[in-house]
N, C-alpha and C. Protein backbone atom coordinates (compact mmCIF):
# COMPACT_ATOMS: atom_id res chain seq x y z
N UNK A 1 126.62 145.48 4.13
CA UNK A 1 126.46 144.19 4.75
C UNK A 1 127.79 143.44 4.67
N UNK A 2 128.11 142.79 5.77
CA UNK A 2 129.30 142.07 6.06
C UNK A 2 129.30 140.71 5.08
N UNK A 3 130.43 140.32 4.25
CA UNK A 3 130.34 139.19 3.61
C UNK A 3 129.92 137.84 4.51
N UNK A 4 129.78 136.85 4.15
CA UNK A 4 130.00 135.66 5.03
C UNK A 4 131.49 134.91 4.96
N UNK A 5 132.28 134.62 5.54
CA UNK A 5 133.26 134.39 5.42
C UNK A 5 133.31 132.51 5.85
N UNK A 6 134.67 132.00 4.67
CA UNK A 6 134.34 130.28 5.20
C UNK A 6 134.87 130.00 6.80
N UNK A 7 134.36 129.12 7.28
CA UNK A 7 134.50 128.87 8.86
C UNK A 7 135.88 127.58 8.31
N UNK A 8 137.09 127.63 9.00
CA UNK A 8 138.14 127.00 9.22
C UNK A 8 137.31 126.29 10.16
N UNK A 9 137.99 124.64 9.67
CA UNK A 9 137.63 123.25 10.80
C UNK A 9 138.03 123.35 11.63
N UNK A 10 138.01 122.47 12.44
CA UNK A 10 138.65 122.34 13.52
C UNK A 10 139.09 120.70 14.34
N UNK A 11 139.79 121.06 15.17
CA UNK A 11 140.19 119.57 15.80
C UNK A 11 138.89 118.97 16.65
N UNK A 12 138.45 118.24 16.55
CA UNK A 12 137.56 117.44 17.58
C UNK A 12 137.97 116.90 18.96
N UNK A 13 137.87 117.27 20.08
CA UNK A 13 138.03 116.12 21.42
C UNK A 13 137.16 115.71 22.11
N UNK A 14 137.29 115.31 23.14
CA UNK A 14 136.51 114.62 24.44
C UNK A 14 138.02 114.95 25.56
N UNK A 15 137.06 115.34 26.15
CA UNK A 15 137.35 114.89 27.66
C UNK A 15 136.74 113.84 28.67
N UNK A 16 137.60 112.73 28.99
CA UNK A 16 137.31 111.68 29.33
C UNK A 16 137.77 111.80 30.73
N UNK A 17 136.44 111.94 31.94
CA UNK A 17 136.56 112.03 33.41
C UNK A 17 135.91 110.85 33.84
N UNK A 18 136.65 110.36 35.08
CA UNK A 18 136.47 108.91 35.75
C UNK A 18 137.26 108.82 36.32
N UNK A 19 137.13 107.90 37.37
CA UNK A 19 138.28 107.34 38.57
C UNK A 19 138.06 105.66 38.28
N UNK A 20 137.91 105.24 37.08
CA UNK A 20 137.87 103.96 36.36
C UNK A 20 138.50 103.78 35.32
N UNK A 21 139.60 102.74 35.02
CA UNK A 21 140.19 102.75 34.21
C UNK A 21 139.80 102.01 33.07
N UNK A 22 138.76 101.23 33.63
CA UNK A 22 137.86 100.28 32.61
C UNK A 22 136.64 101.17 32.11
N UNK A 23 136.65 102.46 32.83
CA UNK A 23 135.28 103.27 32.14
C UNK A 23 136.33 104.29 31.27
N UNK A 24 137.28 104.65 31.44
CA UNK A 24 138.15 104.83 30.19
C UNK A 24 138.78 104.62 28.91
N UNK A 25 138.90 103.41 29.20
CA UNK A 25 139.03 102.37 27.94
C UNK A 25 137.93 101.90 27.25
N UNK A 26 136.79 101.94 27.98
CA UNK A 26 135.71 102.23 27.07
C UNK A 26 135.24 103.40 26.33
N UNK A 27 135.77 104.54 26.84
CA UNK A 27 135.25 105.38 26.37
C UNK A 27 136.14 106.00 24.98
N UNK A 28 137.06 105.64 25.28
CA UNK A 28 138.64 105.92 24.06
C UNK A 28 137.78 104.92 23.02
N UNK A 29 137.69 103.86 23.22
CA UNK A 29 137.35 102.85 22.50
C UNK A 29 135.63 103.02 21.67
N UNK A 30 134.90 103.98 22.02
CA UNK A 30 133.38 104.23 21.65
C UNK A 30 133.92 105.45 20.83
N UNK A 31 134.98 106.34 21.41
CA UNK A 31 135.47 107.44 20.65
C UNK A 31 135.97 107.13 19.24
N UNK A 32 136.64 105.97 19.68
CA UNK A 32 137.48 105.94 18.05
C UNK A 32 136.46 105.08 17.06
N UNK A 33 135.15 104.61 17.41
CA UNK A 33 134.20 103.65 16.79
C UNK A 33 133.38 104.72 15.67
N UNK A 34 133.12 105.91 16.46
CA UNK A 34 131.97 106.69 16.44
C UNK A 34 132.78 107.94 15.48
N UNK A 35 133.65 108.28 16.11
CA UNK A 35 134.50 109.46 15.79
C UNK A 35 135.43 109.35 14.91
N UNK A 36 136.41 108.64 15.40
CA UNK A 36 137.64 108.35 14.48
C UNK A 36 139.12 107.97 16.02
N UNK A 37 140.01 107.42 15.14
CA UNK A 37 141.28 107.26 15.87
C UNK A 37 141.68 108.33 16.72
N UNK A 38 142.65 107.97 18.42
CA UNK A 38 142.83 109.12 18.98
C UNK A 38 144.37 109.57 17.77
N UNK A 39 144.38 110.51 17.98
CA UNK A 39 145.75 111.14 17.41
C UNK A 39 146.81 112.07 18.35
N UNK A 40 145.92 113.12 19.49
CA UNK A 40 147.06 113.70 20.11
C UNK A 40 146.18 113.15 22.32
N UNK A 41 146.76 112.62 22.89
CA UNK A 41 146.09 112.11 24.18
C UNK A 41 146.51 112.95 24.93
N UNK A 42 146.19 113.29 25.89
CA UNK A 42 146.79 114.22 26.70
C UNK A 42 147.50 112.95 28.06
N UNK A 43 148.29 113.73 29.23
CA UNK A 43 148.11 112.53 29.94
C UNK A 43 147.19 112.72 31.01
N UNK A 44 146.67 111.99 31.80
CA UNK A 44 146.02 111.58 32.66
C UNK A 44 146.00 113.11 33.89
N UNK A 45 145.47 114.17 34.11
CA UNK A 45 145.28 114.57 34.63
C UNK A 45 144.58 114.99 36.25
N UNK A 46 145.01 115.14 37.44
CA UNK A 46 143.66 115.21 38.62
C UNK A 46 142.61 116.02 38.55
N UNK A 47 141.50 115.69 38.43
CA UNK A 47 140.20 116.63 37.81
C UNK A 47 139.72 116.88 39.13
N UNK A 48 139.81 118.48 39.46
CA UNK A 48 138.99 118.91 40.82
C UNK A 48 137.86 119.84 40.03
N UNK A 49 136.82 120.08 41.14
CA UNK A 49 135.99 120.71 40.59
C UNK A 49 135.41 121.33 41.86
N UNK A 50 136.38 121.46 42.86
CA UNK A 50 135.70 121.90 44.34
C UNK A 50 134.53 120.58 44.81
N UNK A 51 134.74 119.76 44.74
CA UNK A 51 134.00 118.97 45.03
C UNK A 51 132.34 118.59 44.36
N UNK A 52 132.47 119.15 43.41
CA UNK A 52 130.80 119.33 42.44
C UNK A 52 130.42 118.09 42.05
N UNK A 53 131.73 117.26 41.85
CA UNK A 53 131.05 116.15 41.24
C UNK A 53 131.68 114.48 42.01
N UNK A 54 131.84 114.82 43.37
CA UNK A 54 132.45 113.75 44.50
C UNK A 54 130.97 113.44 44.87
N UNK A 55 129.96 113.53 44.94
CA UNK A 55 128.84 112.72 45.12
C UNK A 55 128.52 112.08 44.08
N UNK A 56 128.47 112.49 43.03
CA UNK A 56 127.75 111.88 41.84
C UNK A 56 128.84 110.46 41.30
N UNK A 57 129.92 111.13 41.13
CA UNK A 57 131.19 110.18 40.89
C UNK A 57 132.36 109.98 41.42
N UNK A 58 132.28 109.97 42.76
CA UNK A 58 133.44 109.36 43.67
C UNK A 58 134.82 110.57 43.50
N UNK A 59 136.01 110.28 44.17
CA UNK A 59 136.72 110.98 44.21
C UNK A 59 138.02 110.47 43.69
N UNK A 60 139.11 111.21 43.90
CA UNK A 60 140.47 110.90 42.95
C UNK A 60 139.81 110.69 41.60
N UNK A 61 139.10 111.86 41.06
CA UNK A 61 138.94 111.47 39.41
C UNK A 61 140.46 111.95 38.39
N UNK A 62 140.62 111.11 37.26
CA UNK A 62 141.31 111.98 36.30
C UNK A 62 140.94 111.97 35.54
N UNK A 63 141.39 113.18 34.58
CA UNK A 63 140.77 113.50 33.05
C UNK A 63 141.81 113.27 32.17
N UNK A 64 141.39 112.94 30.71
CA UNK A 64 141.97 112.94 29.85
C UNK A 64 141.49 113.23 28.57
N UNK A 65 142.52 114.07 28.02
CA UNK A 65 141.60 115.14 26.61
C UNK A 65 142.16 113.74 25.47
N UNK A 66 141.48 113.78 24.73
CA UNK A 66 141.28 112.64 23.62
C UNK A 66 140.97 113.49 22.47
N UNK A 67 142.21 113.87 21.31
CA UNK A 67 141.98 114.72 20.45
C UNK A 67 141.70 113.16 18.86
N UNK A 68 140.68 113.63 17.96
CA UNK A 68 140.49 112.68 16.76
C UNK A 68 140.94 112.36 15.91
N UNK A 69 141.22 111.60 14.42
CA UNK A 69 140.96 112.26 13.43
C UNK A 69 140.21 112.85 12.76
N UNK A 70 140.82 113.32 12.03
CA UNK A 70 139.82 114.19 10.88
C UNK A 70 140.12 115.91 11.09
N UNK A 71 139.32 116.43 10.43
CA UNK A 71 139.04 117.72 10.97
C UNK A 71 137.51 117.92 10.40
N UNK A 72 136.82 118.97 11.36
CA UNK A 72 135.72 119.10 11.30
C UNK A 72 134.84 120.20 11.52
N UNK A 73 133.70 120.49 11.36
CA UNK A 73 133.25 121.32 11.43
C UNK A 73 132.34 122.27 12.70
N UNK A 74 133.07 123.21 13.33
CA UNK A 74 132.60 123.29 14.83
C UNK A 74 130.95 123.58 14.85
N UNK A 75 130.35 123.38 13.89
CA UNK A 75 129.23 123.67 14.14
C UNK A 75 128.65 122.47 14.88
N UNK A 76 128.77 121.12 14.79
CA UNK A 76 128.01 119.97 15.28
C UNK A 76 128.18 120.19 17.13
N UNK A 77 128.83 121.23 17.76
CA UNK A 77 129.25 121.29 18.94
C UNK A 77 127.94 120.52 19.92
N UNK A 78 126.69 120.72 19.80
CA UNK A 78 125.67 120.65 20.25
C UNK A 78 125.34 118.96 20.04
N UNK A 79 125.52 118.63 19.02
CA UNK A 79 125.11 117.60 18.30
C UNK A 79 126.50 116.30 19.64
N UNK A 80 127.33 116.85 19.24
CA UNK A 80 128.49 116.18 20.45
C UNK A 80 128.38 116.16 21.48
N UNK A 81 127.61 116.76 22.00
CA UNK A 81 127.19 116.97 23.40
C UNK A 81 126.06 115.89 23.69
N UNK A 82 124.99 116.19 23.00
CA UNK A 82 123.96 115.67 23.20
C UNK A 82 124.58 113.83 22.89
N UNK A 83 125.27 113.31 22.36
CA UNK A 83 125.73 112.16 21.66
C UNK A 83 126.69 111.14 23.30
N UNK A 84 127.56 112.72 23.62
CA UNK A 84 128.53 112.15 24.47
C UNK A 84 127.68 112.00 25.97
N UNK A 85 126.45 112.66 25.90
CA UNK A 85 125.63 112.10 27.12
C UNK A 85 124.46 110.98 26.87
N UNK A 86 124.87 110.60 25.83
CA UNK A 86 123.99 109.19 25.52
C UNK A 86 124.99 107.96 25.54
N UNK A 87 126.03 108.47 25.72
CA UNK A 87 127.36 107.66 25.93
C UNK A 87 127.42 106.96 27.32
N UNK A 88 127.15 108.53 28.24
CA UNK A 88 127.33 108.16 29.75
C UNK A 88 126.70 107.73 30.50
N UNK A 89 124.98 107.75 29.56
CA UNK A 89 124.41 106.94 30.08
C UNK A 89 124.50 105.31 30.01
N UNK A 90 124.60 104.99 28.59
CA UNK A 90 124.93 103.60 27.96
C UNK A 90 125.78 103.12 28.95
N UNK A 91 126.96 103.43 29.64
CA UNK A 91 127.91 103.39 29.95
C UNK A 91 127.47 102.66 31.69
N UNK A 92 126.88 103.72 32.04
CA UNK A 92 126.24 103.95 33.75
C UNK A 92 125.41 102.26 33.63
N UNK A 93 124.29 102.10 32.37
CA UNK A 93 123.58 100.89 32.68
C UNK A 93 124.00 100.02 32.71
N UNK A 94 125.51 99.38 31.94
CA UNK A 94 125.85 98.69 31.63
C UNK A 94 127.06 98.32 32.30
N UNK A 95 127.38 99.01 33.28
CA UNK A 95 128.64 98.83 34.34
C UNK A 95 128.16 98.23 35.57
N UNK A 96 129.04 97.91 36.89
CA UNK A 96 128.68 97.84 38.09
C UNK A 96 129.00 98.67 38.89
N UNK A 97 129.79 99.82 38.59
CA UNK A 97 129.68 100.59 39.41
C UNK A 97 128.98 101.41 39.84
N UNK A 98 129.42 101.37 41.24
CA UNK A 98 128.51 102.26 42.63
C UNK A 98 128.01 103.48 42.71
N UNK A 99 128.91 104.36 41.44
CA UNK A 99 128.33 105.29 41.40
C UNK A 99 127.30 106.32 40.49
N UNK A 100 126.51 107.33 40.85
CA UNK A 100 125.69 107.28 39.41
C UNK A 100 126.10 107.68 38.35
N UNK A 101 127.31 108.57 38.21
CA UNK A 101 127.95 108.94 37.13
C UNK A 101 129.32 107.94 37.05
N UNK A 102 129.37 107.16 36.20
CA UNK A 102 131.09 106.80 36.65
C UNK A 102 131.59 107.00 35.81
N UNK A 103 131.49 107.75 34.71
CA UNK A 103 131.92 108.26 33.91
C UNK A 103 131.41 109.97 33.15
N UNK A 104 132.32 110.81 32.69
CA UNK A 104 131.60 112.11 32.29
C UNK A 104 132.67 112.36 31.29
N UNK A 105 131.56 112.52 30.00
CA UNK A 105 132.78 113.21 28.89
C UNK A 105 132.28 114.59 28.34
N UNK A 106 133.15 115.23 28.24
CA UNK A 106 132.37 116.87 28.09
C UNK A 106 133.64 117.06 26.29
N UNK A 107 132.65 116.74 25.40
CA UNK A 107 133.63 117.51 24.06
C UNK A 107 133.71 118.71 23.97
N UNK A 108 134.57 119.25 22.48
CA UNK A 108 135.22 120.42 22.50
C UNK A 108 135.70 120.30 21.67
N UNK A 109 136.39 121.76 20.77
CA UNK A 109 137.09 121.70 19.77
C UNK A 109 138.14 122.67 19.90
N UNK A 110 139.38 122.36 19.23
CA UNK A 110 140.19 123.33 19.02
C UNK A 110 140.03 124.18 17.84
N UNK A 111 140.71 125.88 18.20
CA UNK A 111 140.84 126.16 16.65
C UNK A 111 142.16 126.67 16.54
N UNK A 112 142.87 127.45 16.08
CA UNK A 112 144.04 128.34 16.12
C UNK A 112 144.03 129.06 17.60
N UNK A 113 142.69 129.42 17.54
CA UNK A 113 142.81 130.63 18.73
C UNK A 113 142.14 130.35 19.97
N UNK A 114 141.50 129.31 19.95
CA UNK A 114 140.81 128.80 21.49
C UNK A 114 140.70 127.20 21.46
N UNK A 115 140.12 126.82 22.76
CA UNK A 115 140.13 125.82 23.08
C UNK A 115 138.56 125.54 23.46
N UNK A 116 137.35 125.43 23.18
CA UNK A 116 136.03 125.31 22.98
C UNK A 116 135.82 124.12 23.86
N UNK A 117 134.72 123.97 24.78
CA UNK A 117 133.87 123.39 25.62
C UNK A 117 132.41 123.39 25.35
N UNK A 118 131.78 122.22 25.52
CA UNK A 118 130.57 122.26 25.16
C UNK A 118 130.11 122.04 26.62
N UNK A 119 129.14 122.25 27.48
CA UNK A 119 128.19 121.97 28.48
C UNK A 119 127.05 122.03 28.63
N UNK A 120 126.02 121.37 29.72
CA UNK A 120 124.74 121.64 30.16
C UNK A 120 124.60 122.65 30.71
N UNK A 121 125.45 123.29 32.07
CA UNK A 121 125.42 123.88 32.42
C UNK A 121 125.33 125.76 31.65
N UNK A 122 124.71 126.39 32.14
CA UNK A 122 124.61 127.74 31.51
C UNK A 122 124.97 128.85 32.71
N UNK A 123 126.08 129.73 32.56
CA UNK A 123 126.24 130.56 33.13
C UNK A 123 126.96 132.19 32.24
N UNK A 124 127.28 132.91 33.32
CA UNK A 124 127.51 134.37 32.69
C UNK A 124 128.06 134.28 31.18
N UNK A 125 129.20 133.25 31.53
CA UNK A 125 130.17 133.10 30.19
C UNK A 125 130.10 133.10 28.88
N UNK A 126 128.56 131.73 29.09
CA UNK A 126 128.59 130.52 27.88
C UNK A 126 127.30 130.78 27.31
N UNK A 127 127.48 130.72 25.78
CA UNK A 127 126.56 131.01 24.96
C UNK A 127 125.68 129.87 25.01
N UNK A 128 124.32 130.04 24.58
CA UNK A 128 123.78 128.93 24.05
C UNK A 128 123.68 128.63 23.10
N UNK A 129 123.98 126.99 22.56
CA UNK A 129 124.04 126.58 21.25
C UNK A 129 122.18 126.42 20.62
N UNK A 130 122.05 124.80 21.65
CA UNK A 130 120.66 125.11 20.95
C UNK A 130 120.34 123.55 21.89
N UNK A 131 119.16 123.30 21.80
CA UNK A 131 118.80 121.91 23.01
C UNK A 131 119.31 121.67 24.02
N UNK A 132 119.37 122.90 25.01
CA UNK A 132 120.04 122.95 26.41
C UNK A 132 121.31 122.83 26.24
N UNK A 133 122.36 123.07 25.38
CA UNK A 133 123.47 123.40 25.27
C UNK A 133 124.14 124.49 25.48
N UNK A 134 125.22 124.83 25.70
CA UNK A 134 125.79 125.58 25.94
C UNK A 134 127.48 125.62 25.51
N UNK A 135 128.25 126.82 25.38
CA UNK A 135 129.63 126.39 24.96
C UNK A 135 130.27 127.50 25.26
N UNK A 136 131.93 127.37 25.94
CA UNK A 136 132.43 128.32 26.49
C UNK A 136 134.01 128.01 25.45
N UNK A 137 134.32 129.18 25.79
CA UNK A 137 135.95 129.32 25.07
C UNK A 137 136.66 129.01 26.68
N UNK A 138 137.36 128.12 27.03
CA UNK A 138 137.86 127.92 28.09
C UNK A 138 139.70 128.42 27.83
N UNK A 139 140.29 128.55 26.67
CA UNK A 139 141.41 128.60 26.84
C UNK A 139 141.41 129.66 25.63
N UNK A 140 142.78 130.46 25.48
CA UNK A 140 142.66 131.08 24.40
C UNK A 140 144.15 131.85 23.99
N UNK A 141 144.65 131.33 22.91
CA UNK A 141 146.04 131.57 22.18
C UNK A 141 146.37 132.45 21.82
N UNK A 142 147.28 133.43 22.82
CA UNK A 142 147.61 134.90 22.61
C UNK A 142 149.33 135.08 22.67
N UNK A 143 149.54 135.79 22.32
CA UNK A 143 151.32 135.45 22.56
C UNK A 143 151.77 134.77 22.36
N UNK A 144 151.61 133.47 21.34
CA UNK A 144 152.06 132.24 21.53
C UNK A 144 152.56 131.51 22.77
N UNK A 145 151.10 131.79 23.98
CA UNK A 145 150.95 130.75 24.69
C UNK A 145 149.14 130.81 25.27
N UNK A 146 149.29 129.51 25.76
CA UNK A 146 147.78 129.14 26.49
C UNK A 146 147.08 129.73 27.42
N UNK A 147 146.23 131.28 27.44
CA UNK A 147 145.67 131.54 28.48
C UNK A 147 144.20 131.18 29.10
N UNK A 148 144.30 131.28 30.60
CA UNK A 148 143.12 130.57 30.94
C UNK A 148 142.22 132.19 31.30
N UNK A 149 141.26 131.77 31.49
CA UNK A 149 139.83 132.79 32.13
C UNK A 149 139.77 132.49 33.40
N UNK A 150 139.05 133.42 33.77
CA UNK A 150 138.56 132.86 35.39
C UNK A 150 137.83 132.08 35.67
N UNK A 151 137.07 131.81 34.66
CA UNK A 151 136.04 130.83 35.19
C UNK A 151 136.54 129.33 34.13
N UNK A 152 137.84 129.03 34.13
CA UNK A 152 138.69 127.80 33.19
C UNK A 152 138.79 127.50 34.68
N UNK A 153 138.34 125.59 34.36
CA UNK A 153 138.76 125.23 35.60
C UNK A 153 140.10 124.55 35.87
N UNK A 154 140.40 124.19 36.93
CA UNK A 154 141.67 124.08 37.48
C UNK A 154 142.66 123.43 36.31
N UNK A 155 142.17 122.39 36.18
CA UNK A 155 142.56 120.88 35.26
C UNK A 155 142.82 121.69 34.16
N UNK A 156 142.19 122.61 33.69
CA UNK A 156 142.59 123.14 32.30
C UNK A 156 143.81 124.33 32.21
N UNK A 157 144.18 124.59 33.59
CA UNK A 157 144.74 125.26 33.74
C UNK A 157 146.58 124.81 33.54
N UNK A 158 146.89 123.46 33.47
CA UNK A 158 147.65 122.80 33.86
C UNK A 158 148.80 122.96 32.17
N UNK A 159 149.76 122.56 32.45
CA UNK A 159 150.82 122.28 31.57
C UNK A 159 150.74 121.29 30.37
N UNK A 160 150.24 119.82 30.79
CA UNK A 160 149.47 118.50 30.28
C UNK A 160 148.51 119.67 29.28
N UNK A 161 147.58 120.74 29.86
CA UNK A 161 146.58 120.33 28.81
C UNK A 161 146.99 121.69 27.56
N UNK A 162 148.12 122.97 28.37
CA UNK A 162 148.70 123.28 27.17
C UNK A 162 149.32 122.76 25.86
N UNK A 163 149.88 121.74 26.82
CA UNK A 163 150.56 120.72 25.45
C UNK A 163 149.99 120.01 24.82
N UNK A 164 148.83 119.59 24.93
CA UNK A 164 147.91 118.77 24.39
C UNK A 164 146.81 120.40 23.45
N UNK A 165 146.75 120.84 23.73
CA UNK A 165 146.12 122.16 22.75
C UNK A 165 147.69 122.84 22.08
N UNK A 166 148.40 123.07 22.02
CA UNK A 166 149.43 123.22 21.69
C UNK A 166 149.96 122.10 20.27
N UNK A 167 149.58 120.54 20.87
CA UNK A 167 149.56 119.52 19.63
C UNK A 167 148.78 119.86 18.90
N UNK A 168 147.84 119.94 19.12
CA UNK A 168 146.63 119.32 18.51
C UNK A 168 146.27 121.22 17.60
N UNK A 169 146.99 122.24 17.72
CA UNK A 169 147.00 123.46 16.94
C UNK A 169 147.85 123.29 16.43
N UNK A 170 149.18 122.69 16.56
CA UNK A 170 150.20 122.28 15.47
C UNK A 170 149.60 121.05 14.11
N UNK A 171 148.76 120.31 14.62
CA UNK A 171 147.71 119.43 13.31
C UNK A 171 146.92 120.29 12.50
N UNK A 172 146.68 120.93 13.31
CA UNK A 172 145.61 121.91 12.37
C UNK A 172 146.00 123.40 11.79
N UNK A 173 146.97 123.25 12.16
CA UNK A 173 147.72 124.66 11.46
C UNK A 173 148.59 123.82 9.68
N UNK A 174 148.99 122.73 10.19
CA UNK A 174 149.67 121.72 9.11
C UNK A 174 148.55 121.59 8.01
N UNK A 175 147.33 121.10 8.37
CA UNK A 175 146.41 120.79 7.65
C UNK A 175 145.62 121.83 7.20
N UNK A 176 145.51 122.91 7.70
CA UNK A 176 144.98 124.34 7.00
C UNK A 176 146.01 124.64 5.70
N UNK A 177 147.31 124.48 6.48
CA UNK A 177 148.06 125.39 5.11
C UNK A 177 148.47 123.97 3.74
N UNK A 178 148.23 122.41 4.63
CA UNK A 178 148.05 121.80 3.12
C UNK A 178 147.02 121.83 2.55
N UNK A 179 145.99 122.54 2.92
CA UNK A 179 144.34 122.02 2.42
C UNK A 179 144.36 123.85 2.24
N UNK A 180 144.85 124.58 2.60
CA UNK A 180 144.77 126.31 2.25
C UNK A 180 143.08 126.41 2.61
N UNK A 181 142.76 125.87 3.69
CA UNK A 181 141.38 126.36 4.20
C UNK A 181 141.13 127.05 5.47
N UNK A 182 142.48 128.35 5.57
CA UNK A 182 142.12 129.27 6.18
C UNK A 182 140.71 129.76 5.91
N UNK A 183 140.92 130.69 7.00
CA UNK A 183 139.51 131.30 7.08
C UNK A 183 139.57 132.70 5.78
N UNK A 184 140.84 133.26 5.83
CA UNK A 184 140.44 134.75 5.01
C UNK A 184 140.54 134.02 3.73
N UNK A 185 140.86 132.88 3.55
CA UNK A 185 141.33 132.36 1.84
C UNK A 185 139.80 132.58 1.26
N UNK A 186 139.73 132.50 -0.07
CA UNK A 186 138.39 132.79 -0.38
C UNK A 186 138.04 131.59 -1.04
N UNK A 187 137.06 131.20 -0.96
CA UNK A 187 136.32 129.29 -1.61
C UNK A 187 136.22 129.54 -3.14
């Protein structure tokens, strides 16, 4: 029988999508209430999605990855999910805008070796966590650089969000080897 081995933390984010800059600043601002301070931001990205989500929430959206403090434990992935869509709703009742989504935050975590997505959606890729969740490895650190999958969408594909997973694995590589809570170290 295989030992159990300790699970290395990880970085916490959000991805913060909107074509509102006031549904952004709210949402940075519920992030750092709930979560903790941003620490690595990505910048402002154009979020396409083939058009999937131009009815629900208008068009010219951008995204922005919003990495935390702390480090943490990737198991709550589900738990973030379910949290950051009680967000978007709060958000939807309490705005005037026109549209029904005007805001969408999809979390995620970094580790050394990927870049983790949580979703509703379920397809070939993505495992299920647990309460209609789901979670895909969208990016993944080989060669010392950022590769995408085929099914990584566009936005993640970009330079902005290497460097922003690129930061935010330089925090957590710092903080593994001051805290020595690699994964092969033994507890």
């Amino acid at each position: 029988m295989s030992a159990i081995r300790f699970v290395e933390p990880v970085v916490r984010f959000c991805a913060v999508i909107t074509r509102h800059d006031v549904a952004r600043q709210w949402a940075v601002s519920r992030l750092a209430q709930r979560w903790g301070e941003a620490t690595v931001c990505s910048a402002e990205i154009p979020f396409q999605a083939g058009g999937f989500y131009t009815a629900s929430m208008g068009s010219d959206l951008q995204k922005s990855l919003i990495a935390v403090t702390g480090f943490t434990d990737p198991g709550g992935l589900a738990d973030w999910k379910t949290q950051t869509n009680q967000w978007e709703q709060e958000y939807t009742e309490s705005s005037q805008h026109d549209e029904e989504r005007p805001l969408n935050l999809d979390p995620g975590y970094m580790t050394q070796a990927k870049l983790v997505l949580a979703t509703t959606k379920d397809r070939d890729h993505r495992l299920y966590l647990r309460d209609g969740m789901f979670a895909e490895v969208t990016l993944t650190y080989v060669g010392k650089a950022w590769q995408h999958h085929r099914w990584t969408y566009p936005s993640y594909r970009t330079e902005d969000v290497a460097n922003f997973a690129s930061q935010c694995r330089a925090e957590l590589r710092q903080h593994l080897k001051a805290t020595r809570q690699f994964r092969s170290h033994p507890q």
